[in-house]
PDB file of N, CA and C in Angstrom:
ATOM      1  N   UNK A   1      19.012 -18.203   3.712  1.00  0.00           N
ATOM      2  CA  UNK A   1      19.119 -16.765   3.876  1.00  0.00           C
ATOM      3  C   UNK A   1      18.377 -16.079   2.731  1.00  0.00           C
ATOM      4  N   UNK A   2      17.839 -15.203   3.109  1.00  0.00           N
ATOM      5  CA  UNK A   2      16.653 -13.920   1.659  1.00  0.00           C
ATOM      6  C   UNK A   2      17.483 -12.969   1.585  1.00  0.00           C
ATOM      7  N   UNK A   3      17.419 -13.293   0.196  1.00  0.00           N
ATOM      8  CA  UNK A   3      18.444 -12.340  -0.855  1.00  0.00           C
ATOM      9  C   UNK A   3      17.148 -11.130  -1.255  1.00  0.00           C
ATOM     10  N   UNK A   4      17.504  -9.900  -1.460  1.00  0.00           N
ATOM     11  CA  UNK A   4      17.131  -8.830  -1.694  1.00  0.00           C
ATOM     12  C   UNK A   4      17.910  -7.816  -2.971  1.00  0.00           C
ATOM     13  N   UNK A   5      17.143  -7.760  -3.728  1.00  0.00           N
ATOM     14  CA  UNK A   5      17.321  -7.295  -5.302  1.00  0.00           C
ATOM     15  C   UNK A   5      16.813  -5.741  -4.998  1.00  0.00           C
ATOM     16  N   UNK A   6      17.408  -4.950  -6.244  1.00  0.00           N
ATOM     17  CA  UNK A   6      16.458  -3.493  -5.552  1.00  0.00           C
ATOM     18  C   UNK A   6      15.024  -3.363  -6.460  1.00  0.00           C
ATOM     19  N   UNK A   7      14.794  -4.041  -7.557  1.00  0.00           N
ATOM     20  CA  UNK A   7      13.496  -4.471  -7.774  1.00  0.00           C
ATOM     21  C   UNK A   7      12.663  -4.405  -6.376  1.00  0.00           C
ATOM     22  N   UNK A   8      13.256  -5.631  -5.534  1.00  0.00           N
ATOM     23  CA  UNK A   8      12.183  -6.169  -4.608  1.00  0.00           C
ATOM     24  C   UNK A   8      12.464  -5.251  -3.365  1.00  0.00           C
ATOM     25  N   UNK A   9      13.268  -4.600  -2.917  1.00  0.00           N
ATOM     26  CA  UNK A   9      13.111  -3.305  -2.224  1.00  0.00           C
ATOM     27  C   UNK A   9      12.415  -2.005  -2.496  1.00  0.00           C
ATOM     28  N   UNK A  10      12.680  -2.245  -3.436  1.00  0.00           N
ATOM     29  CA  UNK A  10      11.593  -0.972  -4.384  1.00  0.00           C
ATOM     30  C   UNK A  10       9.653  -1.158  -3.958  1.00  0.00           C
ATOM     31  N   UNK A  11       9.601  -2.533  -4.472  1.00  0.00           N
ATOM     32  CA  UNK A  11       8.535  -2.944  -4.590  1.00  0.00           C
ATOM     33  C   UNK A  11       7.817  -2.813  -2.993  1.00  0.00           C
ATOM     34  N   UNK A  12       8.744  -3.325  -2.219  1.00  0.00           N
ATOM     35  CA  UNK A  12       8.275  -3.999  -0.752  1.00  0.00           C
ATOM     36  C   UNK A  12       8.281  -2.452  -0.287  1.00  0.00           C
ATOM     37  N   UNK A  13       9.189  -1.318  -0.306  1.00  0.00           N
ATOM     38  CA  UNK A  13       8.816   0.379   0.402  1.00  0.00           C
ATOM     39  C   UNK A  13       7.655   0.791  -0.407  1.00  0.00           C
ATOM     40  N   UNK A  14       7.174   0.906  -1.845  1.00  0.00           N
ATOM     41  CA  UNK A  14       6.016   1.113  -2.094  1.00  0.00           C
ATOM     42  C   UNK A  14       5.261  -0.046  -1.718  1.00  0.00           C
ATOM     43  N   UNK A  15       5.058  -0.950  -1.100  1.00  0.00           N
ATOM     44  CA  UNK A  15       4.142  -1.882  -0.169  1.00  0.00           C
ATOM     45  C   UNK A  15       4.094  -1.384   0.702  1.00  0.00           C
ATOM     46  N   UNK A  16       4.448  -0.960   1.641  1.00  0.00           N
ATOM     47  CA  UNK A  16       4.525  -0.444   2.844  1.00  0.00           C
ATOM     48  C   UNK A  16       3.896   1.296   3.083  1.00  0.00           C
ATOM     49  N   UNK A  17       4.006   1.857   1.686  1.00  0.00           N
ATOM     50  CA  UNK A  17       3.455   3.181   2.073  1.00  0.00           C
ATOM     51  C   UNK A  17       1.865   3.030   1.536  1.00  0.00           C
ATOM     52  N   UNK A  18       2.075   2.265   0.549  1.00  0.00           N
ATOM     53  CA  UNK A  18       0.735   1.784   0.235  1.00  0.00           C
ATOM     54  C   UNK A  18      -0.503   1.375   1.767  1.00  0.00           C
ATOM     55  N   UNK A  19       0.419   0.561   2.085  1.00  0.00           N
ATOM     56  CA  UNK A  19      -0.313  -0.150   3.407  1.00  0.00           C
ATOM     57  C   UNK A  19      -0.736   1.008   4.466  1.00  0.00           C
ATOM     58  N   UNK A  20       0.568   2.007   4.413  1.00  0.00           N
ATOM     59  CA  UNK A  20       0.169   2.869   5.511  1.00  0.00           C
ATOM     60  C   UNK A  20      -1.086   4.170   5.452  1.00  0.00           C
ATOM     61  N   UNK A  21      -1.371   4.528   3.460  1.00  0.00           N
ATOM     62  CA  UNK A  21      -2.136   4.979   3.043  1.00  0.00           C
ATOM     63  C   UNK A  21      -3.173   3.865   3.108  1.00  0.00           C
ATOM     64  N   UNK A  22      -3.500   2.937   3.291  1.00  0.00           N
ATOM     65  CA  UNK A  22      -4.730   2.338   3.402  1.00  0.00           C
ATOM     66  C   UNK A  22      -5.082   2.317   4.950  1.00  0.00           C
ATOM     67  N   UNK A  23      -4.253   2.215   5.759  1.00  0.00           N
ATOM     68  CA  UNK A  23      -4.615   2.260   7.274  1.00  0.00           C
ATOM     69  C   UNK A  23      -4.795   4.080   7.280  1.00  0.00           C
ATOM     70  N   UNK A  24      -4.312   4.574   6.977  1.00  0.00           N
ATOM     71  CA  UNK A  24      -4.842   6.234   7.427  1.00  0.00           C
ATOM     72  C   UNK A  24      -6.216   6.398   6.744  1.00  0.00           C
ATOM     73  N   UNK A  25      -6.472   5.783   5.699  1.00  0.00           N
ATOM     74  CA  UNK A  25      -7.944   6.325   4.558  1.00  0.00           C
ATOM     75  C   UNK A  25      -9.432   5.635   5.443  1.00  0.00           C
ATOM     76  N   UNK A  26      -8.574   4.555   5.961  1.00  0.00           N
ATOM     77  CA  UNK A  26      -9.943   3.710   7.020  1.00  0.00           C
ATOM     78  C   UNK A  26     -10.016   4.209   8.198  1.00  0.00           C
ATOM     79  N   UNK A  27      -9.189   4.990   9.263  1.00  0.00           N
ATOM     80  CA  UNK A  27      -9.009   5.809  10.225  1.00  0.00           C
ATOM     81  C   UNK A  27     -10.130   7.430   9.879  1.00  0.00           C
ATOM     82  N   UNK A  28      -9.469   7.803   8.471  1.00  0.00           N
ATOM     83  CA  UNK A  28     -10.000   8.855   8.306  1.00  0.00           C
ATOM     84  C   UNK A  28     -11.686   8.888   7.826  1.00  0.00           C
ATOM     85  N   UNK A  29     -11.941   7.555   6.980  1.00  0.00           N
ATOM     86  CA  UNK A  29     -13.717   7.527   6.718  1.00  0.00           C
ATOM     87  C   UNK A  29     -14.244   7.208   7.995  1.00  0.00           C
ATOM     88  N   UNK A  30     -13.447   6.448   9.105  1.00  0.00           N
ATOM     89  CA  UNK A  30     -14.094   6.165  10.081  1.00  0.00           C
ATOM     90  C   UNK A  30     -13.919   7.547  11.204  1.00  0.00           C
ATOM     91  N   UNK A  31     -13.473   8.454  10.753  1.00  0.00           N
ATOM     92  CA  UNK A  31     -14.063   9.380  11.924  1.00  0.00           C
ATOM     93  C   UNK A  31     -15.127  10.697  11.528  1.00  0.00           C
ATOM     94  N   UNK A  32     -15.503  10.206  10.226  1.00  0.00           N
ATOM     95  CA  UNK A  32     -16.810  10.911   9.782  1.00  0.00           C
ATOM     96  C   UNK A  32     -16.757  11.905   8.972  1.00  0.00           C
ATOM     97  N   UNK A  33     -16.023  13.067   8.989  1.00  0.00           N
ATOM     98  CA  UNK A  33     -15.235  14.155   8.709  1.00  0.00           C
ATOM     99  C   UNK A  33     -13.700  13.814   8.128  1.00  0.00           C
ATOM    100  N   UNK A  34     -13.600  13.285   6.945  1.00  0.00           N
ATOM    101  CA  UNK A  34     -12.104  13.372   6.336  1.00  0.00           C
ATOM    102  C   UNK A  34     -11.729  14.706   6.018  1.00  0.00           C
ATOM    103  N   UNK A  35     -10.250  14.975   6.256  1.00  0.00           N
ATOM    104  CA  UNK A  35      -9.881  15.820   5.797  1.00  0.00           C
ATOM    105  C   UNK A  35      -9.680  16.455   4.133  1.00  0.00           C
ATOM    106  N   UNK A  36      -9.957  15.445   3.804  1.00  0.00           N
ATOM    107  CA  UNK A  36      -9.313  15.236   2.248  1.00  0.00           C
ATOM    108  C   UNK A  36     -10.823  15.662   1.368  1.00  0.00           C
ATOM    109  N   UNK A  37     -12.026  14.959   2.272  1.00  0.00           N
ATOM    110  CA  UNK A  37     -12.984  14.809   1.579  1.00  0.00           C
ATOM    111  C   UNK A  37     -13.236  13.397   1.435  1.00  0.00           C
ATOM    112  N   UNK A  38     -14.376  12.753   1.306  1.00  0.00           N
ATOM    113  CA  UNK A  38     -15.072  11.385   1.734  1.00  0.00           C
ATOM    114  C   UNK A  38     -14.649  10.675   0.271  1.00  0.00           C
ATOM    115  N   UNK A  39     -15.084  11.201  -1.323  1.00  0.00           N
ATOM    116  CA  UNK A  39     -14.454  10.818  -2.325  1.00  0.00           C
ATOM    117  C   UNK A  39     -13.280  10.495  -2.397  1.00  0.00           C
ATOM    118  N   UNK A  40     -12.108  11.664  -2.386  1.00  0.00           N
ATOM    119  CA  UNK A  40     -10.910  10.978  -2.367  1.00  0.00           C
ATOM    120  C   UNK A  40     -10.398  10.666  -2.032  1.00  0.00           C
ATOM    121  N   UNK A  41     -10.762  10.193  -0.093  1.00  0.00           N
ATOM    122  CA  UNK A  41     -10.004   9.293   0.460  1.00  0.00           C
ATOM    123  C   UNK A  41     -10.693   8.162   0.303  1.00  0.00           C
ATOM    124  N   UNK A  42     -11.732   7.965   0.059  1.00  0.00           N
ATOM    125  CA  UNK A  42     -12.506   6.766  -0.778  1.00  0.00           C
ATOM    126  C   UNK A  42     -11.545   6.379  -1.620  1.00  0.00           C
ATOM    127  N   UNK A  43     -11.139   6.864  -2.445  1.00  0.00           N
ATOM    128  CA  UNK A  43     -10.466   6.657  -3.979  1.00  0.00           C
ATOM    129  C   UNK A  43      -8.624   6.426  -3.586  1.00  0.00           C
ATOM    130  N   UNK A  44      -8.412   6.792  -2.880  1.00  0.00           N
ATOM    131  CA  UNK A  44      -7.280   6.363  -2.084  1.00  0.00           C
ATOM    132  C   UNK A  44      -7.237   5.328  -1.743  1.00  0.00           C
ATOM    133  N   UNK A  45      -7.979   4.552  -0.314  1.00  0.00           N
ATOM    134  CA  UNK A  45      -8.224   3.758  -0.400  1.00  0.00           C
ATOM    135  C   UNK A  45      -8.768   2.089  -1.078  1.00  0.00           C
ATOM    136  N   UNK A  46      -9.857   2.985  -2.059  1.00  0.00           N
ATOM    137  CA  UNK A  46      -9.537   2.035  -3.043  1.00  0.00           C
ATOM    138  C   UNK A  46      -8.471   1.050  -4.037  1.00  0.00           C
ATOM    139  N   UNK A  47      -7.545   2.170  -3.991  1.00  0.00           N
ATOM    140  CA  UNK A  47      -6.709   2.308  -5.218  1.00  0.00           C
ATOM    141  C   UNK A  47      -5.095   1.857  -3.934  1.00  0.00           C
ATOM    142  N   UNK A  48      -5.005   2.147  -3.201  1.00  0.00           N
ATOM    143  CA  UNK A  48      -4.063   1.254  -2.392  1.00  0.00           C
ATOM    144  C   UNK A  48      -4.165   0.290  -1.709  1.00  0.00           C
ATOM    145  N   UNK A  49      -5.275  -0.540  -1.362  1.00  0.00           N
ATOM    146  CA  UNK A  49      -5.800  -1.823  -1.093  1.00  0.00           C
ATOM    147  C   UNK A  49      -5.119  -2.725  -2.079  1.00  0.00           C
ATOM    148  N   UNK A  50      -5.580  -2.668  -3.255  1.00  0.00           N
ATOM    149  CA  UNK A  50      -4.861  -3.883  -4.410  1.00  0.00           C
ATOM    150  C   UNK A  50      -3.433  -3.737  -4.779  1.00  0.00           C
ATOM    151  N   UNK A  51      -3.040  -2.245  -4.732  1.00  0.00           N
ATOM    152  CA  UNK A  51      -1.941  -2.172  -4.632  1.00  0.00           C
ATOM    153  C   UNK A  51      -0.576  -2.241  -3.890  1.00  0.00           C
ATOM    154  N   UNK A  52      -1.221  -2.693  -2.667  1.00  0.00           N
ATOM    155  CA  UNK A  52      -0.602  -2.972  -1.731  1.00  0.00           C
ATOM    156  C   UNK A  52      -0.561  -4.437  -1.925  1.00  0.00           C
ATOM    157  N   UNK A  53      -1.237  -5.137  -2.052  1.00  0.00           N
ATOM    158  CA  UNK A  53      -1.425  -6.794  -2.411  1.00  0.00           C
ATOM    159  C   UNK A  53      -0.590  -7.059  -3.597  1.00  0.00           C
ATOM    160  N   UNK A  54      -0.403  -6.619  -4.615  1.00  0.00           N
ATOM    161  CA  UNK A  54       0.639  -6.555  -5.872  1.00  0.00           C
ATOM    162  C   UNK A  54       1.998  -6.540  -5.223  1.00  0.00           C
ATOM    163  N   UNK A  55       1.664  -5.237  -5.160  1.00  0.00           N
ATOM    164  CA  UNK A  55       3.241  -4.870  -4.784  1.00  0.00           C
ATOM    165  C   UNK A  55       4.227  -6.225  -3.700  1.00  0.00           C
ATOM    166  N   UNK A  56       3.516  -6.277  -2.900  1.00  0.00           N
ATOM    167  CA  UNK A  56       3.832  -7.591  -1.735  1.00  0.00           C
ATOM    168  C   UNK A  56       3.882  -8.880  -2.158  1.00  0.00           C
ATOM    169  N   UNK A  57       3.566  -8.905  -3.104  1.00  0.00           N
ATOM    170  CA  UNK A  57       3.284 -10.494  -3.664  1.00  0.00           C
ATOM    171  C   UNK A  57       4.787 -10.616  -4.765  1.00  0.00           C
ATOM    172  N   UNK A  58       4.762  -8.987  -5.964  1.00  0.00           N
ATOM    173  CA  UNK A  58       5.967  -9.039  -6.650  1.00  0.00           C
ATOM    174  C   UNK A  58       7.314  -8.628  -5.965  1.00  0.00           C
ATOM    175  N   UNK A  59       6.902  -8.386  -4.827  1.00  0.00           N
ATOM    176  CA  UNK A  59       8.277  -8.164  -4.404  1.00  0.00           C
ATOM    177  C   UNK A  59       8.619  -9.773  -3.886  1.00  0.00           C
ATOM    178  N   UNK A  60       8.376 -10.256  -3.046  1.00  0.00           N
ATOM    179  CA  UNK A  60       8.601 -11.843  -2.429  1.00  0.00           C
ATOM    180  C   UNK A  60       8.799 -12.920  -3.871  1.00  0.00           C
ATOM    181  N   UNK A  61       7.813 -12.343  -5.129  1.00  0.00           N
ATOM    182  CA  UNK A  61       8.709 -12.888  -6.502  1.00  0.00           C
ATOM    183  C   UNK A  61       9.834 -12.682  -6.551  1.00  0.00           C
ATOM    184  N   UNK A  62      10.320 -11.068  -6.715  1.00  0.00           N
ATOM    185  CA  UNK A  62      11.431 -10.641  -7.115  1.00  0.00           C
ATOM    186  C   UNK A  62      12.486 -11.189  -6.337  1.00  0.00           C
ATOM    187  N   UNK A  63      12.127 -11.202  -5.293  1.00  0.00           N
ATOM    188  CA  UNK A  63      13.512 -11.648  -3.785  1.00  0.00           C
ATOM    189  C   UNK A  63      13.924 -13.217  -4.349  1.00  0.00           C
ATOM    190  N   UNK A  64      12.787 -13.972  -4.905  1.00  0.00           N
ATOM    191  CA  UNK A  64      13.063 -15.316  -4.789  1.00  0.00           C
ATOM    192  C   UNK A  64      13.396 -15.858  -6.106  1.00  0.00           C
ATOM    193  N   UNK A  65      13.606 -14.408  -7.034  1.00  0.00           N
ATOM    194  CA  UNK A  65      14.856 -15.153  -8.041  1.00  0.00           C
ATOM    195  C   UNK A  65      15.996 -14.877  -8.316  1.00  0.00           C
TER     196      UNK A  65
END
């Protein structure tokens, strides 16, 4: 059974919004016209890609001690 710490709940909901800001930033460069502007949803994207990979990796740490 997976035990859940609030470390690793913490970690795994900022994984998840992370993830969902990286699926909206590739939706939004891909329809030509961002709302935000092409830079900072660039920079969004950038910047929640790895952080989404962190976050997911320390949370499945955190759970498994």
């Amino acid at each position: 059974m997976m035990t859940y710490t609030p470390k690793s709940a913490v970690l795994l909901l900022v994984s998840c919004v992370t993830a969902i800001a990286s699926v909206g930033s590739i939706f939004e460069l891909s329809s030509g016209e961002p709302q935000l502007g092409m830079t900072l949803t660039a920079v969004i994207l950038g910047a929640s890609l790895p952080l989404t990979g962190l976050c997911l990796f320390f949370a499945v740490k955190a759970a498994g001690e």
